[in-house]
N, C-alpha and C. Protein backbone atom coordinates (compact mmCIF):
# COMPACT_ATOMS: atom_id res chain seq x y z
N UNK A 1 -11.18 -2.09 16.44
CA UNK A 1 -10.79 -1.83 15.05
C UNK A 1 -10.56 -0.33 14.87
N UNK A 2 -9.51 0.32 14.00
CA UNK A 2 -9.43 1.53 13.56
C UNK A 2 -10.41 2.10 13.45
N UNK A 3 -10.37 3.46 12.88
CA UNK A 3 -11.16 4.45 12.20
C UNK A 3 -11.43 3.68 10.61
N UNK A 4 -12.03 3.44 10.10
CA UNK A 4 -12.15 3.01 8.49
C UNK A 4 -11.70 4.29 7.65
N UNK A 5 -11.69 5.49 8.17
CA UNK A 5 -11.30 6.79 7.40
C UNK A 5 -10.02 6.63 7.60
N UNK A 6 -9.13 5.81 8.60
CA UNK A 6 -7.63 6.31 8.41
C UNK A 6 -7.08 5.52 7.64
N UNK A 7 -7.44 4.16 7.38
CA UNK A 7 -6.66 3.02 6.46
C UNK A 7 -7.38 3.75 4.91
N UNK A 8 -8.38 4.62 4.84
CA UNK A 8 -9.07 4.99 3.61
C UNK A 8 -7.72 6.39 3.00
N UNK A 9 -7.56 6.86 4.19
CA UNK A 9 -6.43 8.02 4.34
C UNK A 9 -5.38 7.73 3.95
N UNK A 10 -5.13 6.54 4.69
CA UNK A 10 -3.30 5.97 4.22
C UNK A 10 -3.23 5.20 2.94
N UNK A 11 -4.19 4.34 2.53
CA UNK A 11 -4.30 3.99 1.30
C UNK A 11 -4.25 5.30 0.29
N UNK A 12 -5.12 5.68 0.16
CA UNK A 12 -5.05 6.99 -0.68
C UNK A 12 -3.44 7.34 -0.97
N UNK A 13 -2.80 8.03 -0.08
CA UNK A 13 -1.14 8.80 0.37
C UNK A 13 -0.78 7.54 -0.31
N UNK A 14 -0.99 6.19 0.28
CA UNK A 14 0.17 5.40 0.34
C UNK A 14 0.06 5.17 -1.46
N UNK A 15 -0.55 5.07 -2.58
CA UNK A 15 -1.56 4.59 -3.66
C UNK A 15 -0.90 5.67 -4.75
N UNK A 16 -1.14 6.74 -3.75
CA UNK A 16 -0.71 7.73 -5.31
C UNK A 16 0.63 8.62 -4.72
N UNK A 17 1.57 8.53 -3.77
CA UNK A 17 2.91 8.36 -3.97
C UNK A 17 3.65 6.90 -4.33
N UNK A 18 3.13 6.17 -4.19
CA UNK A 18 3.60 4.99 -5.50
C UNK A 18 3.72 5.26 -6.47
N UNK A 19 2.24 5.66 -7.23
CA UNK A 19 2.25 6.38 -8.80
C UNK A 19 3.57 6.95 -9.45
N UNK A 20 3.67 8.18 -8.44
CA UNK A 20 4.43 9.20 -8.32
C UNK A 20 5.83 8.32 -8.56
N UNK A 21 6.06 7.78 -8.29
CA UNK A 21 7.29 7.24 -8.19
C UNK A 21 7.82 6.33 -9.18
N UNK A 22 6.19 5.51 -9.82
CA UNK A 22 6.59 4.03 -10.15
C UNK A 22 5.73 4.86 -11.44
N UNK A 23 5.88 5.75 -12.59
CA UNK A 23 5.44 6.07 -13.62
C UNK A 23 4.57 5.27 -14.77
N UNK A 24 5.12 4.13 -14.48
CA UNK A 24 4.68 3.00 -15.78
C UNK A 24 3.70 2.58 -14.95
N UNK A 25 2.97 2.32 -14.20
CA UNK A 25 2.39 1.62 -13.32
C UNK A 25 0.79 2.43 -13.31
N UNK A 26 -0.43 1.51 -13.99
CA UNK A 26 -1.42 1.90 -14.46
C UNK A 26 -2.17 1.69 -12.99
N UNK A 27 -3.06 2.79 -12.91
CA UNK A 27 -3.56 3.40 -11.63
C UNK A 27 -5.12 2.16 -10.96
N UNK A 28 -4.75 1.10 -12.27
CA UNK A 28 -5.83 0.45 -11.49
C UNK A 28 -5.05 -1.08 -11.72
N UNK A 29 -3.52 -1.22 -11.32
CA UNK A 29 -2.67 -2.12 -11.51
C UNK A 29 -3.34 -3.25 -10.12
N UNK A 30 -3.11 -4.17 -10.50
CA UNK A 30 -3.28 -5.30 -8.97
C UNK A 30 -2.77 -4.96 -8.03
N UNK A 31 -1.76 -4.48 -7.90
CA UNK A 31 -0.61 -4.14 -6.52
C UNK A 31 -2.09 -3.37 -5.50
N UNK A 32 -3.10 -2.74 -6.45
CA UNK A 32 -3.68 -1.75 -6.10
C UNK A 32 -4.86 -2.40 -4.98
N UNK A 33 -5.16 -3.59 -5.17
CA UNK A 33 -5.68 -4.34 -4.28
C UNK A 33 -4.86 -5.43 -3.13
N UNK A 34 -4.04 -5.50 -3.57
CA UNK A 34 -3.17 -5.92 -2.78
C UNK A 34 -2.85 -4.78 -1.79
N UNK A 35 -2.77 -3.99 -1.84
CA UNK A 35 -2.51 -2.71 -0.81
C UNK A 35 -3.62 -2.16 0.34
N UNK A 36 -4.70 -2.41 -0.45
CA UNK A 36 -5.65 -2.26 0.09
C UNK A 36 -6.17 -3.33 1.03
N UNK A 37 -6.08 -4.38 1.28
CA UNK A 37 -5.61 -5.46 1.63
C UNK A 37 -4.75 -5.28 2.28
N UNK A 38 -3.81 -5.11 3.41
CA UNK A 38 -2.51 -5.11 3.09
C UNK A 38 -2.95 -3.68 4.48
N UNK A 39 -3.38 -3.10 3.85
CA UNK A 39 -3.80 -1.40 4.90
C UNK A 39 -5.18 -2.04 5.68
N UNK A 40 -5.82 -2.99 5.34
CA UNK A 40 -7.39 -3.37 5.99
C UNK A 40 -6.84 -4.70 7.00
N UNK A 41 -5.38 -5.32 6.63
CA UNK A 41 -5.17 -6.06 7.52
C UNK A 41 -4.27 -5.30 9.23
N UNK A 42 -3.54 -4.42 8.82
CA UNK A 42 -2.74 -3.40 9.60
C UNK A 42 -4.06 -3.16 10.81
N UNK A 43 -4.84 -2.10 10.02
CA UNK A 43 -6.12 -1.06 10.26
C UNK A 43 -6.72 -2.51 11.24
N UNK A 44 -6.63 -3.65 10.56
CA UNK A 44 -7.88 -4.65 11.55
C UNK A 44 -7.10 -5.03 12.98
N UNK A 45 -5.33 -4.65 12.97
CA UNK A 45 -4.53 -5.05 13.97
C UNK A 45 -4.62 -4.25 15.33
N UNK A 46 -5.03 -3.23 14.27
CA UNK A 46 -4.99 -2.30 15.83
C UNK A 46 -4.23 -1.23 15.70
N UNK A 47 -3.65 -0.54 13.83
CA UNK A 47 -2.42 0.48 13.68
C UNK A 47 -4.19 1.48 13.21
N UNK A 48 -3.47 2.48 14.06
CA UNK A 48 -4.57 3.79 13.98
C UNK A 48 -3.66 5.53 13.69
N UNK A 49 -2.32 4.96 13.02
CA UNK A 49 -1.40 6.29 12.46
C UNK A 49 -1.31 6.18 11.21
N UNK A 50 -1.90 6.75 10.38
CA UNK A 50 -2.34 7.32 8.78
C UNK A 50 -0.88 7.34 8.43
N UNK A 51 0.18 7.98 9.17
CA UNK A 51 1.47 8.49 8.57
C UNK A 51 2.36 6.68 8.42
N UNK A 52 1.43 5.99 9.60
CA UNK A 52 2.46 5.29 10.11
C UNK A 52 2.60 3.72 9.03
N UNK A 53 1.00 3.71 8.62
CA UNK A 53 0.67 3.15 7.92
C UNK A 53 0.69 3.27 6.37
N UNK A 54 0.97 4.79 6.31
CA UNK A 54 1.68 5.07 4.74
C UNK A 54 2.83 4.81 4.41
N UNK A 55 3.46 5.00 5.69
CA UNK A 55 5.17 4.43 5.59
C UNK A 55 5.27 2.77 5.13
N UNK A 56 4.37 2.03 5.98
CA UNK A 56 4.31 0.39 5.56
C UNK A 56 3.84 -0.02 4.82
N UNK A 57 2.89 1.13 4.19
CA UNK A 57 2.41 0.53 2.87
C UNK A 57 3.43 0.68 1.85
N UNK A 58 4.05 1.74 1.74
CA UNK A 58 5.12 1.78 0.94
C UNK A 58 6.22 1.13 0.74
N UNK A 59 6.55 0.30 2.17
CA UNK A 59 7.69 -0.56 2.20
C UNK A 59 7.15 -1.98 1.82
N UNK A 60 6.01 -2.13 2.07
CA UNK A 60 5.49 -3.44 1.42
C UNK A 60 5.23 -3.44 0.24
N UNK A 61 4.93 -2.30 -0.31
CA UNK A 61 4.54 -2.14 -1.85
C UNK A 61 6.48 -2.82 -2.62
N UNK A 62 7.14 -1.66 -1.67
CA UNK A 62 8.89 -2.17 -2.44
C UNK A 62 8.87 -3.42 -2.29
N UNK A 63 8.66 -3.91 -1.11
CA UNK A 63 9.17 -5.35 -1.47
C UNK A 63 8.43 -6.38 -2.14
N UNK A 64 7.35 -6.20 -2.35
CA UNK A 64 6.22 -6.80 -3.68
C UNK A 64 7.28 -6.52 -5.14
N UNK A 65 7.21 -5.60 -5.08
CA UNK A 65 8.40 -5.15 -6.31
C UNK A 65 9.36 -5.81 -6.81
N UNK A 66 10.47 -5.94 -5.78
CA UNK A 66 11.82 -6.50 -5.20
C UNK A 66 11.00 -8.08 -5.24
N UNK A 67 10.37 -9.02 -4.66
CA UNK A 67 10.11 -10.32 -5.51
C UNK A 67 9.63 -10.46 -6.80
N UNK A 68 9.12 -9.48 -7.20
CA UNK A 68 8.78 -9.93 -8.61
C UNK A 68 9.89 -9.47 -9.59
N UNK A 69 10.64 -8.56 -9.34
CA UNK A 69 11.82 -8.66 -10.23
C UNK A 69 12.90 -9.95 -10.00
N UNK A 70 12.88 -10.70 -8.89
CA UNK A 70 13.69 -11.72 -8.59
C UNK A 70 13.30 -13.02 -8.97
N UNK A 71 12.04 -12.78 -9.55
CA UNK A 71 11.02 -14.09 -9.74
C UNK A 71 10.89 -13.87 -11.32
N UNK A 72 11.66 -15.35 -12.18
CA UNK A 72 11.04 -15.45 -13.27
C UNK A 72 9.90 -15.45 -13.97
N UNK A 73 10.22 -14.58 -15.09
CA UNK A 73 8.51 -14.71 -16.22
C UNK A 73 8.71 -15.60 -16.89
């Protein structure tokens, strides 16, 4: 298993350049466990690059996004 400090690392980066980006989006939104989740499943695979894992968190965060705008309310 990883370091627990690097999925703690990339969550962090990955968490609040979302913010940064996604303005309306309240800092203790669900996505926010879902990510975390999401970085603890990576981290349990065997990914031990903070950078590498901020990058996928971010692309998984878009496409969480990208279905729910495609998915009726």
């Amino acid at each position: 298993m990883a370091d627990p400090d690097v999925g703690s690392v990339a969550f962090e980066r990955a968490w609040k350049v979302y913010l940064l980006i996604n303005r309306g989006v309240h800092e203790n939104d669900e996505r926010r466990a879902t990510l975390h989740r999401f970085i603890r499943k990576r981290c349990d695979a065997g990914v031990t690059d903070a950078e590498l894992l901020v990058v996928e968190a971010l692309k998984y965060l878009k496409r969480l996004d990208q279905s729910e705008a495609g998915s009726p309310e």
